[in-house]
Protein backbone atom coordinates (compact mmCIF):
# COMPACT_ATOMS: atom_id res chain seq x y z
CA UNK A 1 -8.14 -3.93 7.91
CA UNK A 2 -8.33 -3.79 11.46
CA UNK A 3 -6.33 -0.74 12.66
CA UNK A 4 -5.74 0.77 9.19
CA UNK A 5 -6.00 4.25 9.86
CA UNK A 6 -3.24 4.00 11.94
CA UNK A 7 -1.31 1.30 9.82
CA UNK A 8 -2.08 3.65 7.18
CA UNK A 9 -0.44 6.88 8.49
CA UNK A 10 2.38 4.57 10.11
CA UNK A 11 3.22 3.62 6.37
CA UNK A 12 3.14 7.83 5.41
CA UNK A 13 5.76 8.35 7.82
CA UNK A 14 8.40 5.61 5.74
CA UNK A 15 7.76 8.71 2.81
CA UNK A 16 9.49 11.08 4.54
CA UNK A 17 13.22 10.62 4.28
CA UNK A 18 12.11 10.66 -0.09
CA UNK A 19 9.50 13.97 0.83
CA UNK A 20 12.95 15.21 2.27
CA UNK A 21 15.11 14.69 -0.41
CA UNK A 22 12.65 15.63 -3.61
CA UNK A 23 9.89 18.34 -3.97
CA UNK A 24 7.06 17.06 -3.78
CA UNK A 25 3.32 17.91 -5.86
CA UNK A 26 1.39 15.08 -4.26
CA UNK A 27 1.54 11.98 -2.22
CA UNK A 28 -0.77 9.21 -1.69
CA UNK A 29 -1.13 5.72 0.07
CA UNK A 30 -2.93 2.55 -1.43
CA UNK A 31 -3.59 -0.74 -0.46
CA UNK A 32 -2.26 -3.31 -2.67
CA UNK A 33 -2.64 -6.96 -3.73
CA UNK A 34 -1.40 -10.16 -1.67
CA UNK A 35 -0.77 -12.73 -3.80
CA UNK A 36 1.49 -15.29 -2.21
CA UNK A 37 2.53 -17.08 -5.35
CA UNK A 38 4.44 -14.38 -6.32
CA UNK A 39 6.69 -13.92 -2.71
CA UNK A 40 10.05 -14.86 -3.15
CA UNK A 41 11.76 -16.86 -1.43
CA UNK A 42 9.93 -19.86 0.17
CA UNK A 43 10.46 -19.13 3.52
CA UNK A 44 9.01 -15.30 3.41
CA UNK A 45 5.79 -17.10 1.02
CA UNK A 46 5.50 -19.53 4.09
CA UNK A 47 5.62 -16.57 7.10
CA UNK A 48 2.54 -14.58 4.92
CA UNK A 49 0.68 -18.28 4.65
CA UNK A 50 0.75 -18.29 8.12
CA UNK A 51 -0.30 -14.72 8.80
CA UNK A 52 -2.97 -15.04 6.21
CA UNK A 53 -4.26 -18.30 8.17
CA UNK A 54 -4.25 -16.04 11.81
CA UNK A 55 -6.41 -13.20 10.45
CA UNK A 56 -3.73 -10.79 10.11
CA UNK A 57 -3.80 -10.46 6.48
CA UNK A 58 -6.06 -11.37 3.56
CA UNK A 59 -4.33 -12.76 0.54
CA UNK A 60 -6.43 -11.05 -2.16
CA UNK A 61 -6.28 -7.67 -4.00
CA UNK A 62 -6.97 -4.71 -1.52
CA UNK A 63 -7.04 -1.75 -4.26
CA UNK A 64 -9.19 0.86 -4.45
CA UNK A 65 -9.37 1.46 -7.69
CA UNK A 66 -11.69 3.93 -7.70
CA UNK A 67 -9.84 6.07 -5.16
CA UNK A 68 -6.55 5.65 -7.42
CA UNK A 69 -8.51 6.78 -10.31
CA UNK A 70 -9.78 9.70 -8.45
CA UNK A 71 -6.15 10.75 -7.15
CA UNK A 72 -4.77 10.44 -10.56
CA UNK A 73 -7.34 12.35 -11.84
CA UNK A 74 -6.70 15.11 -9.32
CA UNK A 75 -2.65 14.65 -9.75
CA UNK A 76 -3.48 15.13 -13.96
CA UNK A 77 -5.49 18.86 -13.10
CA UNK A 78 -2.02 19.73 -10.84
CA UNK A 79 -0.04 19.66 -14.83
CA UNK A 80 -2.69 20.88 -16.60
């Protein structure tokens, strides 16, 4: 994704009121799926068609699995 480094730490930031309110072990970002069957309503499905047809998003699944597996693995060690 064009910019994500920043999107990504812009999307960190929206943790902080919750980092605020409960202690905290570990916290971690992730890219998820786009599937625009399952947006609800209509008119919100229609708005991410039309972003997906400008280049601004990609409707397909953007997980890292690998990197989730490897954080979860790290988070398990933490309550060992």
């Amino acid at each position: 994704m064009k910019n994500g480094e920043n999107y990504r730490s812009h999307v960190q930031s929206w943790l902080q009121p919750v980092k605020s309110l409960v202690p905290t072990i570990s916290a971690e970002v992730f890219a998820g799926e786009l599937d625009l069957k399952k947006i609800p309503p209509a008119s919100d499905r229609l708005k991410f068609r039309l972003s997906t047809l400008f280049g601004v998003w990609k409707a397909e699944d953007h997980r890292d699995w690998g990197a989730i597996r490897l954080w979860a693995g790290e988070l398990k060690k933490l309550f060992e």
